[in-house]
Protein backbone atom coordinates (compact mmCIF):
# COMPACT_ATOMS: atom_id res chain seq x y z
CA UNK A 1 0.00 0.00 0.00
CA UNK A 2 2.54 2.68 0.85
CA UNK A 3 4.44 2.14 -2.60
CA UNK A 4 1.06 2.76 -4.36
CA UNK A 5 -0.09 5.69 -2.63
CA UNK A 6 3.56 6.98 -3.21
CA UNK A 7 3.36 6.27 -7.09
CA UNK A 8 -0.46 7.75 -7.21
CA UNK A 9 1.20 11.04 -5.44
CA UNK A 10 3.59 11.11 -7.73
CA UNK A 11 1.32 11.36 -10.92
CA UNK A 12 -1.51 13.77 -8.98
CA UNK A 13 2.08 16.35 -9.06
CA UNK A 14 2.71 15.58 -12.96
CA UNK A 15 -0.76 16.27 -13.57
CA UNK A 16 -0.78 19.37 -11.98
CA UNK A 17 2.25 20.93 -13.12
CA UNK A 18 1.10 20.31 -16.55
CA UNK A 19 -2.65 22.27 -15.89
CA UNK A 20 -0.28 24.93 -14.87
CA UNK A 21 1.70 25.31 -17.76
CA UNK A 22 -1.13 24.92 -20.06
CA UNK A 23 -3.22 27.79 -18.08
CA UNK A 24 0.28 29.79 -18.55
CA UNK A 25 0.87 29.35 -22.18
CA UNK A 26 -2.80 29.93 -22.24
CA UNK A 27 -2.70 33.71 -20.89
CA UNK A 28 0.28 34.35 -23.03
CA UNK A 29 -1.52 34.05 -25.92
CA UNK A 30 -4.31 36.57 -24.82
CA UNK A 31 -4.10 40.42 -26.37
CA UNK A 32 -3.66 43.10 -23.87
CA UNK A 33 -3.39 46.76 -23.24
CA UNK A 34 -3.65 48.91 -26.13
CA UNK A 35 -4.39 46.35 -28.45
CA UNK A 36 -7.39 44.19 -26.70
CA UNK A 37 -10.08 43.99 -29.24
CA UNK A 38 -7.20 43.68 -32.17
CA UNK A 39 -4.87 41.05 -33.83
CA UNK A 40 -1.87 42.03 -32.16
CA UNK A 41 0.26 40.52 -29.03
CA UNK A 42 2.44 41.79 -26.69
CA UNK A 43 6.29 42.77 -27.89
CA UNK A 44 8.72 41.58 -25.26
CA UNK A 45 11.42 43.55 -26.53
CA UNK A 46 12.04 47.24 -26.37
CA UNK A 47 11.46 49.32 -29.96
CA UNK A 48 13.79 51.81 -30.61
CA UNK A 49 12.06 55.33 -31.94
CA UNK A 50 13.57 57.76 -34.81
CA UNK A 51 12.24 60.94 -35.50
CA UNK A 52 11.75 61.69 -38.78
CA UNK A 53 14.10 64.01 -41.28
CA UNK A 54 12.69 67.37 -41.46
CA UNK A 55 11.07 67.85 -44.90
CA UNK A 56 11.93 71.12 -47.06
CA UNK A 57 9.47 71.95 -49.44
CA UNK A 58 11.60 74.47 -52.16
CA UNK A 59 10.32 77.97 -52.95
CA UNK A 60 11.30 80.69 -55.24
CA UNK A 61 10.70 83.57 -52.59
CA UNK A 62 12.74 84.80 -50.04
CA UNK A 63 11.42 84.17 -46.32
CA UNK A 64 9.32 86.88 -45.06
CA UNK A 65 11.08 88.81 -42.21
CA UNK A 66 8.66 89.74 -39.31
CA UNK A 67 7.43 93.67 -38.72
CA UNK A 68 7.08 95.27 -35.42
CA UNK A 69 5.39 98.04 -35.00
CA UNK A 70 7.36 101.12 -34.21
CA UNK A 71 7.35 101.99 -29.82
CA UNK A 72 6.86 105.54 -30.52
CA UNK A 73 3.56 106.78 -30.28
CA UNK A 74 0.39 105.80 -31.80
CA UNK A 75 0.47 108.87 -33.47
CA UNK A 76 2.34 111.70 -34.52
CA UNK A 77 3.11 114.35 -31.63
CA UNK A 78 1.18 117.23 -31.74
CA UNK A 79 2.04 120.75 -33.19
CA UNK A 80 3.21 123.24 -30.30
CA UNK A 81 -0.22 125.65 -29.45
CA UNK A 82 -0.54 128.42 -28.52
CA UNK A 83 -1.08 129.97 -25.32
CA UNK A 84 -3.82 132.09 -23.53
CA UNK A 85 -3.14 135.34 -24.70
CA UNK A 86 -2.06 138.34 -22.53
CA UNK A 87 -1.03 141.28 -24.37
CA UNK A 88 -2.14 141.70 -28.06
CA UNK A 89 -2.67 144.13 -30.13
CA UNK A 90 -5.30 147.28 -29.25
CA UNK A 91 -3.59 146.81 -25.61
CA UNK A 92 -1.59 149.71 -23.89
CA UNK A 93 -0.37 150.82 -20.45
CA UNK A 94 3.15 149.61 -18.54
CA UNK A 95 2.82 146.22 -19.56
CA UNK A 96 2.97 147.13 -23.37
CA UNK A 97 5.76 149.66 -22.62
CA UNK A 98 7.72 147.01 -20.48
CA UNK A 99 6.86 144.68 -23.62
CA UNK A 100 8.72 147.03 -25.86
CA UNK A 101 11.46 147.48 -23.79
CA UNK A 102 12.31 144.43 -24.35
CA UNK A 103 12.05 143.59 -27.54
CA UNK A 104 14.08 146.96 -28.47
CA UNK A 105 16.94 145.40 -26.10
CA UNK A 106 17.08 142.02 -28.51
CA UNK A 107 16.90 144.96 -31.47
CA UNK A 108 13.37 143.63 -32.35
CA UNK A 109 11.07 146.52 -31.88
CA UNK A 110 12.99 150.28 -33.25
CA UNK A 111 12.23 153.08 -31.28
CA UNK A 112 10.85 154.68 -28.11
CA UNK A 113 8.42 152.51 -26.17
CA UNK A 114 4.95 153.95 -26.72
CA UNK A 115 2.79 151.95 -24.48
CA UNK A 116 1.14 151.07 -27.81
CA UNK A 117 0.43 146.93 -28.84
CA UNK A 118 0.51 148.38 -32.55
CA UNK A 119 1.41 146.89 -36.24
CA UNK A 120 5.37 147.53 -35.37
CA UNK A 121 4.64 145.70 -31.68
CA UNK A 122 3.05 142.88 -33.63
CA UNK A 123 5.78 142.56 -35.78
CA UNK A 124 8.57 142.29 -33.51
CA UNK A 125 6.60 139.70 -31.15
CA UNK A 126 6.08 137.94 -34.47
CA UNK A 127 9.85 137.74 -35.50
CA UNK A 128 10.78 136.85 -31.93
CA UNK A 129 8.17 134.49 -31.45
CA UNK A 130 9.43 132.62 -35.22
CA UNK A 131 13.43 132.92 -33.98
CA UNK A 132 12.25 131.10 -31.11
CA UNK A 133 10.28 128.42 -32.49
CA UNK A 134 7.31 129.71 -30.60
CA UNK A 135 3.75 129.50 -32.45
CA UNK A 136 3.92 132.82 -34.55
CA UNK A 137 0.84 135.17 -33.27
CA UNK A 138 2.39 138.63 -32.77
CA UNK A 139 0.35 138.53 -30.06
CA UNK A 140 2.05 137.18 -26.35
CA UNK A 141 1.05 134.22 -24.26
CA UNK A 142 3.25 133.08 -20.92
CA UNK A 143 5.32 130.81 -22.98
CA UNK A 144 6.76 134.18 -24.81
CA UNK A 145 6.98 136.38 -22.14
CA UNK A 146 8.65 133.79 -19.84
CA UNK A 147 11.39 133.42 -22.91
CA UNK A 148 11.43 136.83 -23.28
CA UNK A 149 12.24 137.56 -19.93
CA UNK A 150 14.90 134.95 -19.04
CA UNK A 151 16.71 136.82 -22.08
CA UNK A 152 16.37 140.74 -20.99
CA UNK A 153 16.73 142.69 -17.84
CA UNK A 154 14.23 144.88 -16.17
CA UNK A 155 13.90 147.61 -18.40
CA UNK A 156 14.92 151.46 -17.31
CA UNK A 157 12.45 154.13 -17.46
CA UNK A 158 13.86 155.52 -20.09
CA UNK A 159 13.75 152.07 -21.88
CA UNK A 160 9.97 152.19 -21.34
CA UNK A 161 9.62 155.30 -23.28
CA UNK A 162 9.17 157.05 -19.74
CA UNK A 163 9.78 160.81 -18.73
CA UNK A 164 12.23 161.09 -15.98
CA UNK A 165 10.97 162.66 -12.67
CA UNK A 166 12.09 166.19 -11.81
CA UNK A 167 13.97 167.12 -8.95
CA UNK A 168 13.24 170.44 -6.91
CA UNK A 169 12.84 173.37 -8.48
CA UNK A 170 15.95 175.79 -8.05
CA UNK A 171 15.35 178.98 -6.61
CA UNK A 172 16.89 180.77 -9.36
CA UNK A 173 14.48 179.77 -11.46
CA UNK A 174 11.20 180.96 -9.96
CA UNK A 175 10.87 184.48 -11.16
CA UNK A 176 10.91 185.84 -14.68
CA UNK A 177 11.17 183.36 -18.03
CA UNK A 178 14.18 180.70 -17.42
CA UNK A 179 14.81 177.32 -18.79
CA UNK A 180 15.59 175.55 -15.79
CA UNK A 181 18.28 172.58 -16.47
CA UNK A 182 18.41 169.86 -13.86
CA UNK A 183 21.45 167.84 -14.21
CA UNK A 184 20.17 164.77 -11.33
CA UNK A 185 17.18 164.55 -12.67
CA UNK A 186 17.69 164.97 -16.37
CA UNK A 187 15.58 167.49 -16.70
CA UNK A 188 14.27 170.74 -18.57
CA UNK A 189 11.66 172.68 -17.61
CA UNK A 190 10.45 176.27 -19.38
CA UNK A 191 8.99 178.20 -16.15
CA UNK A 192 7.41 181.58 -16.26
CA UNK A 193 6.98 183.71 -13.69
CA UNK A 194 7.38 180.57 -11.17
CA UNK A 195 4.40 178.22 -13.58
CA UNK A 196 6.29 175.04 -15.29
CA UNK A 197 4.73 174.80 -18.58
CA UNK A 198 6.92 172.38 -20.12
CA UNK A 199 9.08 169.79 -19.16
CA UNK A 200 11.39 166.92 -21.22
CA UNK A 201 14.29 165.13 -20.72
CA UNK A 202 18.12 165.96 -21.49
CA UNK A 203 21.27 164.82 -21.62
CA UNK A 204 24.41 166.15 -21.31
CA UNK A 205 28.03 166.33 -22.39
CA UNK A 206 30.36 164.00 -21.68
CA UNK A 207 32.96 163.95 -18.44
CA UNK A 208 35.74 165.12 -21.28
CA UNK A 209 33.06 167.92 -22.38
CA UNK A 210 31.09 168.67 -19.55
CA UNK A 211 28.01 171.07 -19.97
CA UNK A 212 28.98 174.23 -18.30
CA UNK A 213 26.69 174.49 -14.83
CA UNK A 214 25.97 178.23 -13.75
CA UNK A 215 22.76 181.02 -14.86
CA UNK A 216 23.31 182.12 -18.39
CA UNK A 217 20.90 183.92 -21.18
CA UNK A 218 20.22 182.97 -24.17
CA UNK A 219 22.31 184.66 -27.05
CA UNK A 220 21.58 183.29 -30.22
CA UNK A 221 18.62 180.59 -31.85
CA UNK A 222 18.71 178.90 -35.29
CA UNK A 223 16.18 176.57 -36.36
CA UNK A 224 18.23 175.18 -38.74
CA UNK A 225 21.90 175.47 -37.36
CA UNK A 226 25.18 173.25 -38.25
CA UNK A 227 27.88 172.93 -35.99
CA UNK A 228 30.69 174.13 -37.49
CA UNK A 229 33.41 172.13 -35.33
CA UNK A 230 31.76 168.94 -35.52
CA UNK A 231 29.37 169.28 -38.73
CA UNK A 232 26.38 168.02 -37.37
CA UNK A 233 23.21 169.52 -37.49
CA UNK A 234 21.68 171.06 -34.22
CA UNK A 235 17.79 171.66 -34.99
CA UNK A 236 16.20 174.54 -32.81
CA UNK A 237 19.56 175.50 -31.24
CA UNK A 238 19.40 178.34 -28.35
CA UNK A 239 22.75 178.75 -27.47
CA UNK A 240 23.71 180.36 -23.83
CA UNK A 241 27.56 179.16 -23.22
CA UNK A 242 30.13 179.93 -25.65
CA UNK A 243 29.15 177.32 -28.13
CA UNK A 244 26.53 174.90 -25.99
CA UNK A 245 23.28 175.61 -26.81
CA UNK A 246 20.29 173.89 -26.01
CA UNK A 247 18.57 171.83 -28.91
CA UNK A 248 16.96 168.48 -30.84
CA UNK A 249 19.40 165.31 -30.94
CA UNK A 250 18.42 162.76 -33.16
CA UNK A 251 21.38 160.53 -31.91
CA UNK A 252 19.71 161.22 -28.40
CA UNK A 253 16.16 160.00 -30.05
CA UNK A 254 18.02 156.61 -31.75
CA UNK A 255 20.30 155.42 -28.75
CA UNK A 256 18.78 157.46 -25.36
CA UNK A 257 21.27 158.09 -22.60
CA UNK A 258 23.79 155.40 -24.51
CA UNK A 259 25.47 158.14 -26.05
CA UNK A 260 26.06 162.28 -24.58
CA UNK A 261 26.57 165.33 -26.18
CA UNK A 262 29.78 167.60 -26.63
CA UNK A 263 28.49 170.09 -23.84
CA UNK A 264 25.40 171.03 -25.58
CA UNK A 265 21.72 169.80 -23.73
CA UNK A 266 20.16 167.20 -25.95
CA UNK A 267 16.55 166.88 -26.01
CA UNK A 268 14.91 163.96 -27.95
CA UNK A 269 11.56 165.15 -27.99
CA UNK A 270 10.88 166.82 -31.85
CA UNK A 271 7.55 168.05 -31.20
CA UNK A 272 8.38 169.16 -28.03
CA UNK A 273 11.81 171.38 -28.74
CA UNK A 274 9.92 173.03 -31.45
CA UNK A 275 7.30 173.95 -29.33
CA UNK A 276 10.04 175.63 -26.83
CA UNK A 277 11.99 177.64 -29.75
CA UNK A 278 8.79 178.84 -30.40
CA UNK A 279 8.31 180.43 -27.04
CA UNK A 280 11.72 181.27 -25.86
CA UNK A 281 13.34 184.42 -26.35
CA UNK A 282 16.55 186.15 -26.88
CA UNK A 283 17.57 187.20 -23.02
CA UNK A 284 15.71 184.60 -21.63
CA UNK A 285 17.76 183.18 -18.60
CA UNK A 286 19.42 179.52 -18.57
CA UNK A 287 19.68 178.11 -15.03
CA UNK A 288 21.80 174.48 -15.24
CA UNK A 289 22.12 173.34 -11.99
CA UNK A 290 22.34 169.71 -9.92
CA UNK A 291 19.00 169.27 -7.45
């Protein structure tokens, strides 16, 4: 019995080792994964992978390069404007005369400040204004006057086209008909009888030819007189000092107190030196004095 039961062990194990293998083989043989439902089987062995060669089609143009748009602005910058306008012209008073006075120093505006915005105003705010690639008006906003005065001075009265203030009247000059000569101020006045009626500004002669100082008469007039040591003409000349007279200076109208006179008293006002060599006299007494 025990030799049997060994040999009937002994093929139960056969048996079963063979089931196995089948069921093994078996499952092997199955599709899996990606291919369940299809013909293939499972690969065992690893598949290497190539990427394929680029493929380059020929062409007769030349590649396109890419644009970017410019990183200025969207648009083109605006044209400068101009400002809110101040002074134009019609205008007058200090600000116009200060205006001037400027514009004459840069040798834009000609002349005596008037306190006038007129057609020569306009056309020296104009010329400045285009020199300084400002927007051309003639007439002036802040962005002008600021320019124009970072590039002048404070004007002088007698830059503004302004009559200089006289001084006190000397004593010698308040009875009978004098023209009264103030060297401080700068001053003429014709009195009578102690009543200024008229009053303008002078200069004088230089320190090398000072004008005499003193009381004097006047000896001679000419409306129409040349100097014969200098040979320049001396309009309304009243002379009362050996050769100084008093009378119109154009040079004196031009250039102001830039220039002097070779002893004689200037006076720039036309209109208004006329009007005295039509009232003064032969005799009349000449008072130059300092206040």
């Amino acid at each position: 019995m025990t030799a049997l039961r060994r040999a009937g062990l002994g093929l139960l194990v056969v048996l079963l080792l063979a089931a196995s293998a089948t069921a093994v083989g078996y499952a092997m043989r199955r599709p899996t994964g990606a291919d369940i439902g299809g013909a293939g089987t499972v690969r065992t062995t690893p598949v290497a992978v190539h990427s394929a060669a680029p493929v380059v089609v020929p062409t007769d143009r030349a590649p396109q390069q890419r644009t970017y748009p410019p990183r200025s602005q969207r648009r083109p910058m605006r044209e400068m404007e101009p400002g809110a306008v101040l002074l134009s012209k019609g205008d007058t008073g200090m600000a116009v005369r200060d205006l001037q006075a400027r514009l004459a120093a840069l040798a834009w505006y000609f002349g005596l400040a008037s306190g006038q915005y007129d057609d020569a105003t306009v056309a020296a705010v104009r010329g400045f204004q285009d020199k300084r690639q400002i927007p051309v008006t003639g007439a002036v906003d802040q962005r002008t006057l600021d320019r124009l005065h970072a590039m002048t001075g404070t004007p002088t009265r007698d830059a503004m086209g302004l009559h200089n203030v006289p001084g006190p009247l000397d004593d010698r000059c308040r009875t009978g008909r004098a023209l009264c000569i103030d060297k401080s101020s700068q001053t003429l006045r014709w009195v009578v009888d102690g009543r200024v009626l008229k009053t303008v500004d002078v200069r004088f002669g230089a320190s090398y030819t000072p004008t005499r100082e003193g009381v004097f008469s006047v000896y001679l007039k000419g409306a129409d007189h040349v100097s014969h040591l200098f040979d320049s003409s001396m309009p309304f000349a009243m002379f009362f000092s050996g050769g100084q007279a008093v009378h119109y200076s154009s040079d004196f109208a031009a250039r102001g107190y830039a220039g002097a006179s070779h002893g004689c008293v200037n006076v720039r006002d036309y209109d208004a030196v006329a009007w005295l060599f039509g009232q003064v006299q032969v005799g009349d007494k000449v008072v130059v004095y300092w206040s």
